[in-house]
Protein backbone atom coordinates (compact mmCIF):
# COMPACT_ATOMS: atom_id res chain seq x y z
CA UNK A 1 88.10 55.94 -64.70
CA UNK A 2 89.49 55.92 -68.25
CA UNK A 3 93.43 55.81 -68.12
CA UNK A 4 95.62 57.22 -71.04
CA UNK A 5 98.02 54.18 -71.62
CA UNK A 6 100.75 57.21 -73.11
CA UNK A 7 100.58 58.79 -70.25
CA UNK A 8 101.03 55.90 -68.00
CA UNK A 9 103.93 54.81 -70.49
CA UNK A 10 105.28 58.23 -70.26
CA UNK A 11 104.79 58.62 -66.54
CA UNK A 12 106.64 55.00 -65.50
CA UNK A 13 109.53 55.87 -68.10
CA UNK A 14 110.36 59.37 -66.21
CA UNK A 15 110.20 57.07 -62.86
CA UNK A 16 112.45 54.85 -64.18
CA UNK A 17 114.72 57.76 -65.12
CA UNK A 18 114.52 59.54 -61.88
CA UNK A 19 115.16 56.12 -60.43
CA UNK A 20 118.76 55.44 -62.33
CA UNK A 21 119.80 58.77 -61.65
CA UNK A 22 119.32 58.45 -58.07
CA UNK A 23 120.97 55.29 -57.93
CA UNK A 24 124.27 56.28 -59.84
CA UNK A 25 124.41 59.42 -57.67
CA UNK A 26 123.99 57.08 -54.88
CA UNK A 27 126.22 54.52 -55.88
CA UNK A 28 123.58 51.80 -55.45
CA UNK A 29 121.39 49.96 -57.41
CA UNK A 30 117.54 50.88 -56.55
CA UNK A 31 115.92 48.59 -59.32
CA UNK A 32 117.08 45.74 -61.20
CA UNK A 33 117.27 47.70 -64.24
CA UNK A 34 118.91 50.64 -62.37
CA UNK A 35 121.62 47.60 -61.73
CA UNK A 36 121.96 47.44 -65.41
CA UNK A 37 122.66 50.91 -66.00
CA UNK A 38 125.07 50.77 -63.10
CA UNK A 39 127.07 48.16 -64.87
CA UNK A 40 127.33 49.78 -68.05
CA UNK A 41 127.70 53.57 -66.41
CA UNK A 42 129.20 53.19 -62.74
CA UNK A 43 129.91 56.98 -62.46
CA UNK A 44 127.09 59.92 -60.66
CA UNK A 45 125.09 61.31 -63.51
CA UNK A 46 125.79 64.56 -65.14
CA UNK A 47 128.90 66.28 -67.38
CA UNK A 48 131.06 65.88 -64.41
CA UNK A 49 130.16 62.22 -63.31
CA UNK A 50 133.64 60.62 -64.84
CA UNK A 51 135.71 63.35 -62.95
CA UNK A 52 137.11 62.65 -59.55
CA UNK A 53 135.28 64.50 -56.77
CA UNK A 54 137.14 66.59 -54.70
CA UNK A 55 137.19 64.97 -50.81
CA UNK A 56 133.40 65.22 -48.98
CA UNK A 57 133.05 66.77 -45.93
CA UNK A 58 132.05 64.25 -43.39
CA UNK A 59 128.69 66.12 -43.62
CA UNK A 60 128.23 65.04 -46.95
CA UNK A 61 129.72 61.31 -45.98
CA UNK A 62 127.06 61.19 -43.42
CA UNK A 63 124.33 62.54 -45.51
CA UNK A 64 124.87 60.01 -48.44
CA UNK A 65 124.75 57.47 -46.37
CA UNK A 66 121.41 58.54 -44.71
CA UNK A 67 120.06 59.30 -48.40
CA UNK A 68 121.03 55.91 -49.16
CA UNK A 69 119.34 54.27 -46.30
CA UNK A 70 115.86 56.47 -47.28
CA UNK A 71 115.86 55.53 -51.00
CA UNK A 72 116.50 51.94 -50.73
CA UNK A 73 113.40 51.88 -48.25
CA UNK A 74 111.94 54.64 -50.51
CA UNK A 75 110.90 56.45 -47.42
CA UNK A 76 110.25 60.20 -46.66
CA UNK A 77 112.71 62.28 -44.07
CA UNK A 78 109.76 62.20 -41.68
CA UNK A 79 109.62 58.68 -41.70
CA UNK A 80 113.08 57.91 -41.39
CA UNK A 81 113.43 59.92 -38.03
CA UNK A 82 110.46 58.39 -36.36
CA UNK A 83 112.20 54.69 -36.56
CA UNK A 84 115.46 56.36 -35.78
CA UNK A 85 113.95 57.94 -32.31
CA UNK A 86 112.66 54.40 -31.86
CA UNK A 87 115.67 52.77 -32.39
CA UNK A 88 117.25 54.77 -30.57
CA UNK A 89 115.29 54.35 -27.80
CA UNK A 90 115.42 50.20 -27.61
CA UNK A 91 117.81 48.38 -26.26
CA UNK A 92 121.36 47.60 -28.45
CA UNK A 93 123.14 49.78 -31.55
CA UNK A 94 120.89 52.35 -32.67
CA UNK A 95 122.16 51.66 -35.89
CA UNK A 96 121.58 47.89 -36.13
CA UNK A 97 118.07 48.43 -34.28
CA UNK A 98 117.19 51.45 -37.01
CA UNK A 99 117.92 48.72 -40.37
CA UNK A 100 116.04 46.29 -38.42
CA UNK A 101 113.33 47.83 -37.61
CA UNK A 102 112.64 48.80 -41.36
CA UNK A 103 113.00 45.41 -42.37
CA UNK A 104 110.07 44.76 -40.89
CA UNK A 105 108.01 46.71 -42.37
CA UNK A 106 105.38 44.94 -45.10
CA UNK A 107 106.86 46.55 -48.65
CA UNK A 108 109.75 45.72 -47.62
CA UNK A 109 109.20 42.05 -46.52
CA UNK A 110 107.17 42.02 -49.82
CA UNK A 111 109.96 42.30 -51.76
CA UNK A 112 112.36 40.01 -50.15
CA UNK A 113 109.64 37.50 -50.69
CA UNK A 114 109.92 38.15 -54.49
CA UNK A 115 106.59 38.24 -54.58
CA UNK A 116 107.13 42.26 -55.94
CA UNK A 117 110.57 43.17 -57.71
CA UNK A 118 110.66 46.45 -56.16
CA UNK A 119 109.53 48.59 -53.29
CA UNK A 120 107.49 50.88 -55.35
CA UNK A 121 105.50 47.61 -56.75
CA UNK A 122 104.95 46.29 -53.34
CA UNK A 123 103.57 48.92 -52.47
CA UNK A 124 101.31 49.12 -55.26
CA UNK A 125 100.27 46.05 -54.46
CA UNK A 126 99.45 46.93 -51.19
CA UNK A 127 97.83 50.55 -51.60
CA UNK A 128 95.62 48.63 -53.71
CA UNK A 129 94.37 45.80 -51.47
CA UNK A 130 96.13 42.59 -52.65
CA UNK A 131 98.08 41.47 -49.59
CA UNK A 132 96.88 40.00 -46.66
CA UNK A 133 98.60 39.46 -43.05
CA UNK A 134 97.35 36.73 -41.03
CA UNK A 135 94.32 36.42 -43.56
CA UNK A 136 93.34 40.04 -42.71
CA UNK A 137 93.46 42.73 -45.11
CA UNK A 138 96.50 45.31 -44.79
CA UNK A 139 96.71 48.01 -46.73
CA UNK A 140 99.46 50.13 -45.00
CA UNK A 141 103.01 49.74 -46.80
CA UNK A 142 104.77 51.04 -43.58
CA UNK A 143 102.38 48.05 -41.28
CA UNK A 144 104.79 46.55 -39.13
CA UNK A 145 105.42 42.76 -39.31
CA UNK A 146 105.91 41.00 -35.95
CA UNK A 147 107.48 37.41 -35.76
CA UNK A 148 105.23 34.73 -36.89
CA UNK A 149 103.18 36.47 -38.93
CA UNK A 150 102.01 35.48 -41.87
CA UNK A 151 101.89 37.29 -45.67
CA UNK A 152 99.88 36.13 -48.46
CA UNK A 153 98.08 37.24 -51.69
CA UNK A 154 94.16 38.02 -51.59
CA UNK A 155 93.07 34.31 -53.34
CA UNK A 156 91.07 36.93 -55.82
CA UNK A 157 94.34 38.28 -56.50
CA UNK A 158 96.47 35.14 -57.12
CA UNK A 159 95.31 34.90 -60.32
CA UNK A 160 96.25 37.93 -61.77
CA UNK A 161 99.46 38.32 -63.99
CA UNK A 162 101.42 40.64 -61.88
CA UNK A 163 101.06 37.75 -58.94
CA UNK A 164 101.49 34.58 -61.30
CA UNK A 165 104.80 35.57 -62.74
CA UNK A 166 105.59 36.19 -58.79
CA UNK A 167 104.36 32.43 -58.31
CA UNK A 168 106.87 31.40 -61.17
CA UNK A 169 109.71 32.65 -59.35
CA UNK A 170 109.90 35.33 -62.11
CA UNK A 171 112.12 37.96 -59.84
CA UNK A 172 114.12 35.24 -58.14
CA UNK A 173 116.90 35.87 -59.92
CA UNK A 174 116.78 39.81 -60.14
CA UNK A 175 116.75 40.02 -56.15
CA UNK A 176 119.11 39.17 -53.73
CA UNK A 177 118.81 35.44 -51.93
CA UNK A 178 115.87 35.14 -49.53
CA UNK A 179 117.36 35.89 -46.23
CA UNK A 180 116.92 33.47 -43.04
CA UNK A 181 114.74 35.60 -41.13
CA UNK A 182 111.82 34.65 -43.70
CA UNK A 183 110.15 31.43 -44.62
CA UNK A 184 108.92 31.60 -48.60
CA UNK A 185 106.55 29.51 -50.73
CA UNK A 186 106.60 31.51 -53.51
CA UNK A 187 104.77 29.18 -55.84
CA UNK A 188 101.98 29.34 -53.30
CA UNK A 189 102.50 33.74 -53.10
CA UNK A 190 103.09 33.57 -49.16
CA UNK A 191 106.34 33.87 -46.51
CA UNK A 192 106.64 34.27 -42.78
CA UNK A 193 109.02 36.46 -40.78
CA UNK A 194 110.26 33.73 -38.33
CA UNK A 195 112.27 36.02 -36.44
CA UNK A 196 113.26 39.53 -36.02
CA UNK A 197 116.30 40.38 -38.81
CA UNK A 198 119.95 40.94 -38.01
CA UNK A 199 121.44 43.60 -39.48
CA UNK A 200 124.28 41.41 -40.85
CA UNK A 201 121.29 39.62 -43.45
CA UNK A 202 120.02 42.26 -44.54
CA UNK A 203 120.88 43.23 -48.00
CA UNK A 204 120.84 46.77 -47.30
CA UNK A 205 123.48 49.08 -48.54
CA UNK A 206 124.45 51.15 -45.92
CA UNK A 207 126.90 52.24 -43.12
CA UNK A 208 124.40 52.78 -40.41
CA UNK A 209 126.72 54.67 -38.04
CA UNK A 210 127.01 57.23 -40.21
CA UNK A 211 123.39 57.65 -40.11
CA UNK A 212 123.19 57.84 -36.72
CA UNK A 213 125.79 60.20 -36.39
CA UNK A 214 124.51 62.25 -38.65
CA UNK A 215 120.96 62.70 -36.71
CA UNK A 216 123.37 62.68 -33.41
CA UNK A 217 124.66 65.93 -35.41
CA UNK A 218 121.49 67.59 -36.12
């Protein structure tokens, strides 16, 4: 397959657009360089973004919140409300149980590795058949991590330059602090999820009540 580099240039720089938009609507930082933008532009997108809102219904409250949950995970709706009937099903806060259960799954443990700067990458990274879990190959961003298990670059894939500026520690300082629930060797491209996450380390924007009171509403 040939691929048009313009295109591809093109094609990442309208992602990357569509990506700070989102976030200042949101009011959270998606990216690292969506956290730029947010710095230098803190106000929702549009000729209206520096004006003060009139009050949101709690509708709206509710659905932000939800939204925000989705993108951060960059998740589809359908997705979202299978973990939430699961969480709500288990045992404890929906809420708490619905973050943590997300936590878990492999893009997102990718990224709080730092082996990927963002979800979108890790999943990349997966889709194309670069991570293994317990030395076997996984190729399912939404793949479920359990405690103890293990992730790790494919050793054909170590070498490449997407993984060795990963080994460098070359997002460590564009993500947030590894949390406790995960055990990271960057240098040698591998971490283990020790134990199940608490909602309180996760570094998740998000008031998860709302969420579930807004599928309690629906």
């Amino acid at each position: 397959m040939i691929h048009d580099k313009n295109r591809t240039t093109v094609s990442t720089k309208s992602r990357t657009r569509s990506k700070t938009r989102l976030s200042r609507a949101l009011g959270i930082a998606l990216t690292p360089k969506a956290a730029r933008y947010l710095e230098k532009r803190p106000y929702a997108p549009g000729e209206h973004g520096r004006t003060k809102r009139k009050t949101d219904s709690d509708y709206a409250v509710r659905l932000r919140e939800k939204q925000r949950l989705r993108a951060q995970y960059g998740i589809r709706e359908a997705q979202l409300r299978i973990v939430f009937n699961e969480a709500r099903k288990a045992s404890g806060l929906t809420g708490e149980n619905l973050v943590e259960l997300l936590e878990t799954r492999l893009d997102a443990l990718v990224v709080r590795a730092g082996i990927a700067r963002t979800t979108a990458q890790a999943r990349q990274m997966i889709v194309h058949r670069h991570i293994l879990v317990d030395g076997k190959l996984v190729d399912r961003p939404s793949f479920r991590l359990k405690e103890g298990q293990m992730i790790h670059v494919k050793p054909k894939s170590e070498k490449m330059e997407i993984f060795q500026v990963s080994a460098a520690g070359g997002h460590v300082d564009l993500l947030p602090k590894v949390p406790a629930y995960l055990e990271v060797e960057i240098d040698k491209l591998q971490a283990r999820l020790v134990r199940r996450p608490k909602r309180a380390e996760v570094p998740v924007t998000c008031e998860v009540q709302l969420v579930v009171e807004y599928y309690a509403a629906r």
